[in-house]
N, C-alpha and C. Protein backbone atom coordinates (compact mmCIF):
# COMPACT_ATOMS: atom_id res chain seq x y z
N UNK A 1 0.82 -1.19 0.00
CA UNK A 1 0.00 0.00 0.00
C UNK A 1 0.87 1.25 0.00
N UNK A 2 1.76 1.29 0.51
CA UNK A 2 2.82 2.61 0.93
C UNK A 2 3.14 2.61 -0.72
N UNK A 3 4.00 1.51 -1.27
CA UNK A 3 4.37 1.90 -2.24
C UNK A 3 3.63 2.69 -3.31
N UNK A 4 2.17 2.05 -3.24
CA UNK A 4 0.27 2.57 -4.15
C UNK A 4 0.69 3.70 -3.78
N UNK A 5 1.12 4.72 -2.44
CA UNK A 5 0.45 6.11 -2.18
C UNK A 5 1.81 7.19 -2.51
N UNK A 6 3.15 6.35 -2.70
CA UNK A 6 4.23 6.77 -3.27
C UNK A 6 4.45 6.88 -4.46
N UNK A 7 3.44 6.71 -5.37
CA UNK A 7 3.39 6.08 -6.77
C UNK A 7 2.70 7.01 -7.49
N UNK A 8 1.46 7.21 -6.32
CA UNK A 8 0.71 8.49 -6.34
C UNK A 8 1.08 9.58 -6.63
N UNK A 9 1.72 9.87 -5.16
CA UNK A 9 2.24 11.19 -4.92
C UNK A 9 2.88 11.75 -5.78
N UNK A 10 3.76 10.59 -6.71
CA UNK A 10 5.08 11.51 -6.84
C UNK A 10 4.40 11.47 -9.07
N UNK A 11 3.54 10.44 -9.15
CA UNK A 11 3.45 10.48 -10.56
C UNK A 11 1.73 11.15 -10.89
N UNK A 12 1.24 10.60 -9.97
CA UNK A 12 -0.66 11.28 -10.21
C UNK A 12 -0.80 12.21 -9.13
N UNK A 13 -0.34 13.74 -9.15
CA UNK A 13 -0.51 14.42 -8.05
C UNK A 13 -2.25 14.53 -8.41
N UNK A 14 -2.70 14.46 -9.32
CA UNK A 14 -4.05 15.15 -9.49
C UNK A 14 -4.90 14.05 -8.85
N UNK A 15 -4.99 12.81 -8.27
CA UNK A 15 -5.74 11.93 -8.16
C UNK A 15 -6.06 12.18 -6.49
N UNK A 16 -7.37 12.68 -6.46
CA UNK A 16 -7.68 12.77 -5.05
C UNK A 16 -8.07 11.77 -4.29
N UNK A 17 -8.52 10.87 -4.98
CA UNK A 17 -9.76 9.30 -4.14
C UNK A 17 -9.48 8.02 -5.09
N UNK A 18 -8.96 7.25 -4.20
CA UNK A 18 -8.43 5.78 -4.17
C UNK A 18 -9.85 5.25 -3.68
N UNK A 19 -9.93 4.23 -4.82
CA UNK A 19 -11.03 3.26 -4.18
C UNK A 19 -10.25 1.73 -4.05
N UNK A 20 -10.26 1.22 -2.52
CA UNK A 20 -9.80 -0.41 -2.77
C UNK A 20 -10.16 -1.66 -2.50
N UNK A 21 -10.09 -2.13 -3.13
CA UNK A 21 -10.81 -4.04 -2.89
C UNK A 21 -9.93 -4.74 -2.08
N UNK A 22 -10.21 -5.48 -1.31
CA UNK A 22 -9.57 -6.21 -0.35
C UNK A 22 -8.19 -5.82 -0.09
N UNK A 23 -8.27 -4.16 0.79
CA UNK A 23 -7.37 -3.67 1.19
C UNK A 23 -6.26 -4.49 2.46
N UNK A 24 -5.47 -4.41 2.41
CA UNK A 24 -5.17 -4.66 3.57
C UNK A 24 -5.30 -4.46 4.91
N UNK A 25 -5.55 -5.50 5.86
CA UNK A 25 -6.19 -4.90 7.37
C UNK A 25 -5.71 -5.84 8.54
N UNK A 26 -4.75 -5.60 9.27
CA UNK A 26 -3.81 -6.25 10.44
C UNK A 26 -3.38 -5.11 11.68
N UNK A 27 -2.94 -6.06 12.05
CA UNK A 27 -2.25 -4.98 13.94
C UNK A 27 -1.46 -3.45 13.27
N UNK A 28 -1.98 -2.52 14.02
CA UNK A 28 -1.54 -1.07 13.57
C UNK A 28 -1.22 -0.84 15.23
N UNK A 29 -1.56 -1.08 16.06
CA UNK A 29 -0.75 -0.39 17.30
C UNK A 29 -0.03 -1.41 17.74
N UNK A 30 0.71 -1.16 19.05
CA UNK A 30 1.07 -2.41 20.06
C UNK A 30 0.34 -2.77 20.63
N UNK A 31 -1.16 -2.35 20.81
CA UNK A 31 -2.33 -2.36 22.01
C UNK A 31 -3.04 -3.78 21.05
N UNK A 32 -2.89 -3.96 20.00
CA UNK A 32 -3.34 -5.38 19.01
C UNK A 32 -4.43 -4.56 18.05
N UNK A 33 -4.42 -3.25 18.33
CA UNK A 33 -5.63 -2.62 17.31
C UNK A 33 -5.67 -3.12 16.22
N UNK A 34 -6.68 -3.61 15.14
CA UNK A 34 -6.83 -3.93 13.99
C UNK A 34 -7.25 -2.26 13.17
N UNK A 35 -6.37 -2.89 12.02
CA UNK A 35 -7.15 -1.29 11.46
C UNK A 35 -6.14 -1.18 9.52
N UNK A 36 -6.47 -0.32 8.76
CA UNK A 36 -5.81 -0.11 7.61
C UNK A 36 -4.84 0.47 7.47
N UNK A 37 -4.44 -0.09 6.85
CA UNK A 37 -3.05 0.69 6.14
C UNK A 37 -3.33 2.25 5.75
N UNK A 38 -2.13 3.29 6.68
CA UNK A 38 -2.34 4.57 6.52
C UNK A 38 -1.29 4.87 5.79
N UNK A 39 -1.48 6.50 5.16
CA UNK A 39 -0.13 6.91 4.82
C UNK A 39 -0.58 8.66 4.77
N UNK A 40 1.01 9.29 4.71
CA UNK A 40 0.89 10.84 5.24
C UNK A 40 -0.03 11.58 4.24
N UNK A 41 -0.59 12.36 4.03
CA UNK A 41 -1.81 13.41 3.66
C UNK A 41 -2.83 12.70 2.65
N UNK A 42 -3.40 10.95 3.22
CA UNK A 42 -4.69 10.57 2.71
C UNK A 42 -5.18 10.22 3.77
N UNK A 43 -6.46 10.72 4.10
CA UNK A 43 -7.67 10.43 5.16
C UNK A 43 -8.40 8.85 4.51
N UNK A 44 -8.45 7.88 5.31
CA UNK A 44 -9.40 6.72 5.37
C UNK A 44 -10.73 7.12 5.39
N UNK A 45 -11.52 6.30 4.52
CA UNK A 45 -13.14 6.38 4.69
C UNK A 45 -13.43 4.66 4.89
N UNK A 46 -14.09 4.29 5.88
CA UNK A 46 -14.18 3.28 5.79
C UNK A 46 -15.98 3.10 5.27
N UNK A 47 -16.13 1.67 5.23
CA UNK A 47 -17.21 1.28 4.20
C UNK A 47 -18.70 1.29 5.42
N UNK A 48 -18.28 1.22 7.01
CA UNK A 48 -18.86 1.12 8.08
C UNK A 48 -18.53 2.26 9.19
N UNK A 49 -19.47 2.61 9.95
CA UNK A 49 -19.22 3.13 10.89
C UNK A 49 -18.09 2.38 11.91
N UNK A 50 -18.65 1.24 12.17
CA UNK A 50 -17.74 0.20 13.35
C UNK A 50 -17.79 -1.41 12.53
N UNK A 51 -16.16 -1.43 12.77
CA UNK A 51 -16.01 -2.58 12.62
C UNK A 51 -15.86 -3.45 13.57
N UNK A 52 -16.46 -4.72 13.45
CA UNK A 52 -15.72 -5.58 15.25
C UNK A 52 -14.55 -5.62 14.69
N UNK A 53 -14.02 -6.55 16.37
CA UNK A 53 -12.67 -7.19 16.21
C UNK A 53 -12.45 -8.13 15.02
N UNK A 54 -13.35 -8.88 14.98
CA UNK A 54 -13.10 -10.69 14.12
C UNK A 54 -13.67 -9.92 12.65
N UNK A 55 -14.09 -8.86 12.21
CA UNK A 55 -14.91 -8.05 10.90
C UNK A 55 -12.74 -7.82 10.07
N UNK A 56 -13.79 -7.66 8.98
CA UNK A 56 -12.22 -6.97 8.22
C UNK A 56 -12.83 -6.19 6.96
N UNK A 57 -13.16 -4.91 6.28
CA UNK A 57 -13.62 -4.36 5.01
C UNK A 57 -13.16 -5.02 4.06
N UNK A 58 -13.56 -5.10 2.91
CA UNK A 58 -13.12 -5.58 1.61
C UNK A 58 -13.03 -4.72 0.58
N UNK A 59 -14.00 -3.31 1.23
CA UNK A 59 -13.11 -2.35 0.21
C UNK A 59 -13.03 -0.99 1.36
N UNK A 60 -12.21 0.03 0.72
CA UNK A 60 -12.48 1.21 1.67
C UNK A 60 -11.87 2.30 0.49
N UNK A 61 -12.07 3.40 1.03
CA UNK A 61 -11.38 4.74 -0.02
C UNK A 61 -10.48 5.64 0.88
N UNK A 62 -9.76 5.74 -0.01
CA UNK A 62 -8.80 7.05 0.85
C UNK A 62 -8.95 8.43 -0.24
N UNK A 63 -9.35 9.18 0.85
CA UNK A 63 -9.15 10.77 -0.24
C UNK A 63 -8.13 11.37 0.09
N UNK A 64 -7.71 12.43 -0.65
CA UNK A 64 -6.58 12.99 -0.27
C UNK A 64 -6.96 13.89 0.25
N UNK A 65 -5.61 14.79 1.81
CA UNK A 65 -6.11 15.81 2.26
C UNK A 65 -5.86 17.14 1.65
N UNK A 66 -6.22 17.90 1.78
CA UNK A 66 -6.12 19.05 1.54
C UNK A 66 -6.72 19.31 -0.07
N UNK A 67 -7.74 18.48 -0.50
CA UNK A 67 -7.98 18.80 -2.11
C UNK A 67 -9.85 19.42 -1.56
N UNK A 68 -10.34 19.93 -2.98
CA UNK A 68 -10.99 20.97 -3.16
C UNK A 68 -12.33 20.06 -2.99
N UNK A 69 -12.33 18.83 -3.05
CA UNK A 69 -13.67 17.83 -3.18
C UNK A 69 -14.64 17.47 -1.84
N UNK A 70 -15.29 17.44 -1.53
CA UNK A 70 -16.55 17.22 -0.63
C UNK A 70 -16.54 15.82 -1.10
N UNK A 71 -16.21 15.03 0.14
CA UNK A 71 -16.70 13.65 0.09
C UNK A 71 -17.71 12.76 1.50
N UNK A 72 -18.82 12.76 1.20
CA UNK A 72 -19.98 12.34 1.81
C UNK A 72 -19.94 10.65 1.96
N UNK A 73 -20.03 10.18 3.02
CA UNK A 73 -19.77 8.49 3.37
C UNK A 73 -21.49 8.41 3.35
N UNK A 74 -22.10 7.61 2.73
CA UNK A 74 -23.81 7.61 2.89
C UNK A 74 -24.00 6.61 2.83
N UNK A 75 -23.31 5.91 4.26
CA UNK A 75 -23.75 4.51 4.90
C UNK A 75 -25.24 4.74 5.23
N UNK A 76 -25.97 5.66 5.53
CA UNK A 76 -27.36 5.49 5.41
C UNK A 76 -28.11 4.85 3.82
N UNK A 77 -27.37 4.65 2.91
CA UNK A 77 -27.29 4.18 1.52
C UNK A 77 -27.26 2.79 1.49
N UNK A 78 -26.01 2.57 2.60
CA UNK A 78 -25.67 0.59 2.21
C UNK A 78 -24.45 0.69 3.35
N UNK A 79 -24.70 -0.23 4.27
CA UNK A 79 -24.20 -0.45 5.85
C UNK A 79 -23.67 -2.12 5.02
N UNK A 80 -22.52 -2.02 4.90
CA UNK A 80 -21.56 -3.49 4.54
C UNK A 80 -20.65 -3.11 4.54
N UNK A 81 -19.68 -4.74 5.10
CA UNK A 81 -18.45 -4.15 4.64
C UNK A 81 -17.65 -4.60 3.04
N UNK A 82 -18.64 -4.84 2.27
CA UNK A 82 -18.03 -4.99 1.19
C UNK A 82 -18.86 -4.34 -0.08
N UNK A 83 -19.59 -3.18 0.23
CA UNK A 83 -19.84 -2.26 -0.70
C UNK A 83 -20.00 -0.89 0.42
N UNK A 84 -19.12 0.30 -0.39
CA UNK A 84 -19.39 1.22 0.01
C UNK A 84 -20.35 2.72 -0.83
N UNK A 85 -20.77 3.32 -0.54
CA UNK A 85 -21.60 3.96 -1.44
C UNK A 85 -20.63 5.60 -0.91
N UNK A 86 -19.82 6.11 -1.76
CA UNK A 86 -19.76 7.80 -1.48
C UNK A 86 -20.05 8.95 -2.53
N UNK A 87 -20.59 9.98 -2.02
CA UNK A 87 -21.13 11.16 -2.80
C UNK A 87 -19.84 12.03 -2.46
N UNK A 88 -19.68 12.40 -3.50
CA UNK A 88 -18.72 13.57 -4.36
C UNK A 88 -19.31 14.77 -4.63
N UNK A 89 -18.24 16.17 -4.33
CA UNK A 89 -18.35 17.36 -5.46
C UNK A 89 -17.75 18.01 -4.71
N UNK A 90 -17.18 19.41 -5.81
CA UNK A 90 -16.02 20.12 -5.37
C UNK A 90 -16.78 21.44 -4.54
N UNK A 91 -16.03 21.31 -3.01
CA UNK A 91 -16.48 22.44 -2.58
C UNK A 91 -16.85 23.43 -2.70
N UNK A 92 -17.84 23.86 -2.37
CA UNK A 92 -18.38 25.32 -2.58
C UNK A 92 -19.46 25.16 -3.62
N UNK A 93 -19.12 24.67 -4.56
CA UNK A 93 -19.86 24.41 -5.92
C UNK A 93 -21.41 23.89 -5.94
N UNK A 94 -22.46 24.21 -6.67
CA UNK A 94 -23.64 23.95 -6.71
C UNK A 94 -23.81 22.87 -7.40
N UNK A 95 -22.98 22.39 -7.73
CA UNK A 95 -23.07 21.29 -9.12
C UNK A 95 -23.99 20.06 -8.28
N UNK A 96 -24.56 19.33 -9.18
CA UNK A 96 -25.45 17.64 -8.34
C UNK A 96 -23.64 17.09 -7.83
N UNK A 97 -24.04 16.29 -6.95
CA UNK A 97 -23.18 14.99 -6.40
C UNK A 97 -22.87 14.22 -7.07
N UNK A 98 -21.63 13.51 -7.44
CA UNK A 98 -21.59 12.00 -8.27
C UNK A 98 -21.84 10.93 -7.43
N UNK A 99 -22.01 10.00 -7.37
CA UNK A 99 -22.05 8.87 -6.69
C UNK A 99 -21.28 7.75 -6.89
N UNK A 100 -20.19 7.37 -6.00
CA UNK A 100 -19.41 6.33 -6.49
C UNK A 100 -19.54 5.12 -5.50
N UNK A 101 -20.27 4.46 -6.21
CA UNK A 101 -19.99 2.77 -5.24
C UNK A 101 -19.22 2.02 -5.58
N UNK A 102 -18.21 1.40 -4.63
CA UNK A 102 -16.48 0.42 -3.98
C UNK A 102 -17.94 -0.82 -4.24
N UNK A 103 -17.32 -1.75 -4.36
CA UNK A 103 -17.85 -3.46 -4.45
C UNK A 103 -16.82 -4.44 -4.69
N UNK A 104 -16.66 -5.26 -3.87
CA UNK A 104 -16.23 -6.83 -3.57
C UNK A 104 -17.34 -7.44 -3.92
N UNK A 105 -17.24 -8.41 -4.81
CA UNK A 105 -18.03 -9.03 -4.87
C UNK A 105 -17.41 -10.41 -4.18
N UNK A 106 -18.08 -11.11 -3.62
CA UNK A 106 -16.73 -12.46 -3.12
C UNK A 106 -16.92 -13.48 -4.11
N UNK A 107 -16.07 -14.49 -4.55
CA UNK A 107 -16.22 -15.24 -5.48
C UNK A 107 -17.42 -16.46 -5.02
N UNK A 108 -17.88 -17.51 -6.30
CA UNK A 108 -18.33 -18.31 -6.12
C UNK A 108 -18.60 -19.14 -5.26
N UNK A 109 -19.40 -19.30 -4.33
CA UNK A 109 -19.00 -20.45 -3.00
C UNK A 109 -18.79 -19.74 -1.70
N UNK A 110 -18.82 -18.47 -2.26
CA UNK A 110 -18.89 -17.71 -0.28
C UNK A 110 -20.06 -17.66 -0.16
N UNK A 111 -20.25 -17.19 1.46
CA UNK A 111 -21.56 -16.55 2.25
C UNK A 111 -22.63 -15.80 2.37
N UNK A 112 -22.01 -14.48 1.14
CA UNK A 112 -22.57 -13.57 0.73
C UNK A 112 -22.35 -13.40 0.13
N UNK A 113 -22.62 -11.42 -1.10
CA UNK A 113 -22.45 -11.80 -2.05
C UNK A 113 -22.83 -10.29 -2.47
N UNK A 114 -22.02 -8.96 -2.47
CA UNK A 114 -22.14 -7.75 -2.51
C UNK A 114 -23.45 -7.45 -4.00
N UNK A 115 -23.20 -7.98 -4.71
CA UNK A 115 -24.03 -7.95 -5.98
C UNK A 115 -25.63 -7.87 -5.60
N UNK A 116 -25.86 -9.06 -4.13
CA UNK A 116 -27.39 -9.16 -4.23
C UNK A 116 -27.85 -7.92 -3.63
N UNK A 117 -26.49 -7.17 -3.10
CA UNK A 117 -27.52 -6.29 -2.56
C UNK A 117 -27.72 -4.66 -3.04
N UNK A 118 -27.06 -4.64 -4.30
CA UNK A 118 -27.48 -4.11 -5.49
C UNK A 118 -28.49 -3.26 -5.44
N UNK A 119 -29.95 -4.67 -5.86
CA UNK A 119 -31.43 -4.39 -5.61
C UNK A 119 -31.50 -3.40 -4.64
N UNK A 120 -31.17 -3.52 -3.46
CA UNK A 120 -31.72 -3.08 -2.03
C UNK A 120 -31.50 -2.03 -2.51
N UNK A 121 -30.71 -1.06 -2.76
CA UNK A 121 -30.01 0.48 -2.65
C UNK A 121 -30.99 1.03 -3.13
N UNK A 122 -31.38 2.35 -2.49
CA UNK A 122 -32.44 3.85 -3.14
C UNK A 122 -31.83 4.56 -3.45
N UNK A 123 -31.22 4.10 -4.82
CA UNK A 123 -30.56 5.32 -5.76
C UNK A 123 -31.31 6.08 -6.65
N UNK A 124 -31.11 7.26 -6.61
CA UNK A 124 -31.51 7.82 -7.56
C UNK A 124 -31.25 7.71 -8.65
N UNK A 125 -31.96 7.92 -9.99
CA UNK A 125 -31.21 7.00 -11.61
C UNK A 125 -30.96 8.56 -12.10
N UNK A 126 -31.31 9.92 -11.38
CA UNK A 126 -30.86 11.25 -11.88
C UNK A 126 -29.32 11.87 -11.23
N UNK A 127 -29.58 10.75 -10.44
CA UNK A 127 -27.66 10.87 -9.87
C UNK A 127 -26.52 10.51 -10.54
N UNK A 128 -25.95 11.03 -11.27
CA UNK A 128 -24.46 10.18 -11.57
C UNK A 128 -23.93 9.78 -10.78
N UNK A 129 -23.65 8.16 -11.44
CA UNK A 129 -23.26 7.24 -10.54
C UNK A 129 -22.07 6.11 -11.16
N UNK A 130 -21.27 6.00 -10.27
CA UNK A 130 -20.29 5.04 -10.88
C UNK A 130 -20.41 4.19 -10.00
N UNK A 131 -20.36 2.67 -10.83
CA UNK A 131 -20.30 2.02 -9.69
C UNK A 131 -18.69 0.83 -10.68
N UNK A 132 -17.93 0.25 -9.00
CA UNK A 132 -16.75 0.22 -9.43
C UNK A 132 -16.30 -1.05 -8.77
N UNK A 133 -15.24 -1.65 -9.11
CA UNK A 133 -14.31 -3.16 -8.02
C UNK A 133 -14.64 -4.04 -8.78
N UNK A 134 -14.39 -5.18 -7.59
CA UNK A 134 -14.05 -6.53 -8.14
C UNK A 134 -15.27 -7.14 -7.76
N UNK A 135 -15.59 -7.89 -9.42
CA UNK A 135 -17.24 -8.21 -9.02
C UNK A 135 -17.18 -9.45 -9.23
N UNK A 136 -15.95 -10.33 -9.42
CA UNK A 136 -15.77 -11.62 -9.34
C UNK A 136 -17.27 -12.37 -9.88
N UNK A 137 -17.99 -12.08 -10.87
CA UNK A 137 -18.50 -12.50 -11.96
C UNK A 137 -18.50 -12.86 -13.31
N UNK A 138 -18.71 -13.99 -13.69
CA UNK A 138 -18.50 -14.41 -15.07
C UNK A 138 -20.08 -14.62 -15.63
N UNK A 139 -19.96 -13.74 -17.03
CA UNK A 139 -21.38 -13.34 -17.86
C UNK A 139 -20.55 -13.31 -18.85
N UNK A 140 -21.44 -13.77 -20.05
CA UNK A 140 -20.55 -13.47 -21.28
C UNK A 140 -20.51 -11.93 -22.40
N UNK A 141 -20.88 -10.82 -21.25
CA UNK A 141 -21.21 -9.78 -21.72
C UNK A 141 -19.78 -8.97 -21.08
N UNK A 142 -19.23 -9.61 -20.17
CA UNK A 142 -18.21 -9.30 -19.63
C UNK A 142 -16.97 -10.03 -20.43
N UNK A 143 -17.13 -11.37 -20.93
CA UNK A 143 -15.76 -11.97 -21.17
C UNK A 143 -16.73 -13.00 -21.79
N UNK A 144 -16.19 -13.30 -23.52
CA UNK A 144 -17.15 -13.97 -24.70
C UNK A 144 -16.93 -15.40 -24.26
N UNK A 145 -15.71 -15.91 -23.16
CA UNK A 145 -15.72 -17.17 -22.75
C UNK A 145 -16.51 -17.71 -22.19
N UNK A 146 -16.86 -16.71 -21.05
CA UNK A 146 -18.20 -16.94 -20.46
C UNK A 146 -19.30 -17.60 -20.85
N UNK A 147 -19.59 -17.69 -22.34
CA UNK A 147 -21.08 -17.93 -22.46
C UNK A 147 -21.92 -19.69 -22.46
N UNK A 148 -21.04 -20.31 -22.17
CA UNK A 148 -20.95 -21.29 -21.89
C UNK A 148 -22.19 -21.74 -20.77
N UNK A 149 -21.55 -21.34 -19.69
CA UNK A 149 -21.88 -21.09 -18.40
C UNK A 149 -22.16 -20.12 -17.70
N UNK A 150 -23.23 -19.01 -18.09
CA UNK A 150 -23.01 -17.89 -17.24
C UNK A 150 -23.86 -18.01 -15.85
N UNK A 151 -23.19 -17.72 -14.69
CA UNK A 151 -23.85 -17.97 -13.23
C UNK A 151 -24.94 -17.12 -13.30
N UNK A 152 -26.07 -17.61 -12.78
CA UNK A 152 -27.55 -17.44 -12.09
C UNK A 152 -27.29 -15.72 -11.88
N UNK A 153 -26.27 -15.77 -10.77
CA UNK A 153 -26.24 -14.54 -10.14
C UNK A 153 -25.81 -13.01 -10.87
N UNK A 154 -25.09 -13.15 -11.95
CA UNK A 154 -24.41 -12.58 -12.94
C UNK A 154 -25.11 -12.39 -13.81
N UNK A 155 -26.37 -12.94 -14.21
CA UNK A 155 -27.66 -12.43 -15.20
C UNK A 155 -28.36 -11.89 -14.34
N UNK A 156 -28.53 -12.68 -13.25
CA UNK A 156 -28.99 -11.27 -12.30
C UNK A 156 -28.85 -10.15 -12.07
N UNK A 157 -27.43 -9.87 -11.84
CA UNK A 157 -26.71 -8.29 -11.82
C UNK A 157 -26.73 -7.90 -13.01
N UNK A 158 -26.64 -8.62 -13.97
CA UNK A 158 -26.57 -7.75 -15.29
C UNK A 158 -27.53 -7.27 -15.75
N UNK A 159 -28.70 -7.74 -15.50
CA UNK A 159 -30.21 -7.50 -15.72
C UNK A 159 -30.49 -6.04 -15.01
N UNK A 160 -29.98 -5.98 -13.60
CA UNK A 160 -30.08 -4.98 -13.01
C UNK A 160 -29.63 -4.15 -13.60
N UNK A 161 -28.36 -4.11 -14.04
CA UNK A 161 -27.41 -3.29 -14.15
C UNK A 161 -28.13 -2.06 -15.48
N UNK A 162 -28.50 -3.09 -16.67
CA UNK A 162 -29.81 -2.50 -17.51
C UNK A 162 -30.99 -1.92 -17.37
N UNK A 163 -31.55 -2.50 -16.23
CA UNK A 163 -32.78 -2.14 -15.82
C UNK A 163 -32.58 -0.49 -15.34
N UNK A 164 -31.47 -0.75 -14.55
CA UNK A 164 -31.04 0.70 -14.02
C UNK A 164 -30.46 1.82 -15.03
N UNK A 165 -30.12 1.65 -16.11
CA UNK A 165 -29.73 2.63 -17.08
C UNK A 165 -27.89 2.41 -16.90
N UNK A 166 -27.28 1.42 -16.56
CA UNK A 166 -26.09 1.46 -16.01
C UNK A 166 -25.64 1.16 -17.67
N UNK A 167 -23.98 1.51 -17.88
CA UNK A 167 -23.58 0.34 -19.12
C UNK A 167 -22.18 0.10 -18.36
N UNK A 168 -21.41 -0.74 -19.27
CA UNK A 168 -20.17 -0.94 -18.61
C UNK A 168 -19.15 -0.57 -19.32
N UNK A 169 -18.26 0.35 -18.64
CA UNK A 169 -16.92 1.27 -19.15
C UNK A 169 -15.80 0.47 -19.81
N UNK A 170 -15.73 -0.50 -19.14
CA UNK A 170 -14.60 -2.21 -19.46
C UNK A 170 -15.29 -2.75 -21.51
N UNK A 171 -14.00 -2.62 -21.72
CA UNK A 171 -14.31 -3.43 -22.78
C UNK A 171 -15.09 -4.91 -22.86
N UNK A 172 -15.49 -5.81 -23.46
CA UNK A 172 -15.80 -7.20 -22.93
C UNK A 172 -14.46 -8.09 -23.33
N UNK A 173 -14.00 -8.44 -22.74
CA UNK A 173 -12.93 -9.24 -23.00
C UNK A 173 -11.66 -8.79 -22.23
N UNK A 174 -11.58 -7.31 -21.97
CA UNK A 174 -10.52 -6.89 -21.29
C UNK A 174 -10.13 -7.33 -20.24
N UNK A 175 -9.00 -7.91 -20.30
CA UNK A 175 -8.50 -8.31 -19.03
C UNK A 175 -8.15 -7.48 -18.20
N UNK A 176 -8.24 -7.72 -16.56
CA UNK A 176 -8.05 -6.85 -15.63
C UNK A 176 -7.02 -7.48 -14.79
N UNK A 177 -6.71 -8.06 -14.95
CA UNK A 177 -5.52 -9.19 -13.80
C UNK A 177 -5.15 -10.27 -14.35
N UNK A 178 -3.64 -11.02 -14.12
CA UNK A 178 -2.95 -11.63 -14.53
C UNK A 178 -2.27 -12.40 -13.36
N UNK A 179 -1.57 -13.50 -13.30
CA UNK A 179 -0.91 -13.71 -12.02
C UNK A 179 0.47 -13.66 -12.64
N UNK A 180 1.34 -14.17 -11.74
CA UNK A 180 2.71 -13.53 -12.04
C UNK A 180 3.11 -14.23 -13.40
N UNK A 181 2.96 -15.57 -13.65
CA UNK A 181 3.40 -16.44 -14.39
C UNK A 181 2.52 -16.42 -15.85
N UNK A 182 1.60 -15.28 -15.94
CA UNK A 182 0.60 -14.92 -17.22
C UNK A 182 -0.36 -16.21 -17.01
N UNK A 183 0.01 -16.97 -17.15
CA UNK A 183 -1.25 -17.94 -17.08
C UNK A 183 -2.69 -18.23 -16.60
N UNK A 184 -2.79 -17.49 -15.84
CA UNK A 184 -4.41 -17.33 -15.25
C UNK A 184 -4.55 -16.10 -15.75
N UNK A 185 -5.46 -15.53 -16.17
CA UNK A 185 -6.38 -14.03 -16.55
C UNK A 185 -7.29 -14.03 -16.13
N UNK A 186 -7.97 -12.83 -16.16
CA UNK A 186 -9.64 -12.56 -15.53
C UNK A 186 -10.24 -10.96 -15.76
N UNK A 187 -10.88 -10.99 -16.08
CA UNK A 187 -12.16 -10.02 -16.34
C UNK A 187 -13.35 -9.68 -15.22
N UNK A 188 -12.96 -9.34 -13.99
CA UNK A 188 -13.52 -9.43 -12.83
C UNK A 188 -13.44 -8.00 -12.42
N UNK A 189 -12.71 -7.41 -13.05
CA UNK A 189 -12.80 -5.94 -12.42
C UNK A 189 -13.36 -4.71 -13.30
N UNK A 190 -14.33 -4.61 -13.19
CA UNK A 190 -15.40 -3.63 -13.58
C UNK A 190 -15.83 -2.31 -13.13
N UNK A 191 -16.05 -1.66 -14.54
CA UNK A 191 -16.78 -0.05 -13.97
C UNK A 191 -17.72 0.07 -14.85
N UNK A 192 -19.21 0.34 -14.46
CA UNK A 192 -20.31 0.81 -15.01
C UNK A 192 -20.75 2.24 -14.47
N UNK A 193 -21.32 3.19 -15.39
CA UNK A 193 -21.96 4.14 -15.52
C UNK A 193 -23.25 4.43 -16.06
N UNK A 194 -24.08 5.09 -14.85
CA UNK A 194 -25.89 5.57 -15.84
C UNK A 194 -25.56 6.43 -16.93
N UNK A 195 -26.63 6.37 -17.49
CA UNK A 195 -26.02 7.00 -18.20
C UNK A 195 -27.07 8.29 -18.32
C-alpha cells in the first residue's frame, strides 16, 4: 500500500480518491488494534461506521487531504463491509453529487455476495453514478468465454445493471488481472456508468 500512495504522490498528483478491494487490514498499534493501512496526507473512509474485532472491510477509499472535493460516506445508503456507497463534489460548488460505489463481490461459493444487494439500494437513476471493483462475476457480456456457463447470479446483476440505465466502461474481454506467471487471466474488475 505505501508503495500505491508513493506512486501516487510523486506520478498522479491530481488523483484525489483511491477506491480499494480487499485492502489490507492487520495490527496497527502495540495495544493489538486492527485497522488499515495509513499513509501521510490521505484520510481513510471506511465502508462502516464500526467494525468488530473478528470483521475486516473488503473495500475502503482514501481521499486525499487538503484537495478541493466534498466527500460524503452515505452509509445510510448501504451499511456493509463490502460495498461502500460515497457522494462527491467540489467544494463550494452547486453542481449535483456523483455517486461512487467500492464493491467486492466475493467469489463463487462464499456466504454472501455484494451484488445481491445491489437491488436493495435507493438510488436515484438522476444521480451520476459510478459504480466500481471486483465483481468476481463471469457473464458473457463481460468476457465472450463466459457464455458457456453464465452464473444465475451474474444475469442477475446484469439485468439490473440495464434495468437501471447502467452500461459498462470495461471493454468485454478486457483483461483486468494476470498472475505472475501470465497464465491465469480474468475479467472481474469492472466499472459501469448511468447513463
Amino acid at each position: 500500500m505505501h508503495s500505491l500512495f508513493q506512486h501516487i504522490s510523486s506520478s498522479k498528483p491530481d488523483t484525489d480518491i483511491i477506491l480499494i478491494q480487499e485492502p489490507w487490514w492487520g495490527k496497527v498499534s502495540s495495544s493489538g488494534a486492527r485497522g488499515e493501512a495509513r499513509a501521510p496526507g490521505w484520510r481513510v473512509l471506511l465502508p462502516v461506521n464500526h467494525i468488530d474485532e473478528n470483521s475486516r472491510p473488503r473495500v475502503l477509499a482514501y481521499t486525499r487531504d487538503h484537495n478541493d472535493i466534498e466527500v460524503i460516506p452515505r452509509t445510510d445508503i448501504a451499511k456493509s463491509l463490502d460495498l461502500q456507497v460515497i457522494d462527491i463534489k467540489r467544494r463550494g460548488s452547486r453542481q449535483r453529487v456523483v455517486r461512487l460505489i467500492n464493491i467486492y463481490n466475493a467469489p463463487t461459493g462464499s456466504d454472501s455476495f455484494a451484488v445481491d444487494l445491489l437491488p436493495t439500494l435507493a438510488l436515484n437513476p438522476t444521480t451520476p453514478t459510478i459504480i466500481t471493483g471486483d465483481w468476481n462475476m463471469k457473464h458473457p457480456r463481460i468476457c465472450t468465454t463466459d457464455k458457456l456457463n453464465p452464473d444465475q447470479r451474474a444475469t442477475n446483476t446484469m439485468e439490473w445493471i440495464d434495468t437501471n440505465g447502467f452500461s459498462m466502461v470495461n471493454e468485454t474481454d478486457q483483461i483486468t488481472w494476470q498472475n505472475d506467471s501470465g497464465t491465469q487471466q480474468s475479467s472481474l474488475d469492472l466499472t459501469f456508468v448511468n447513463e
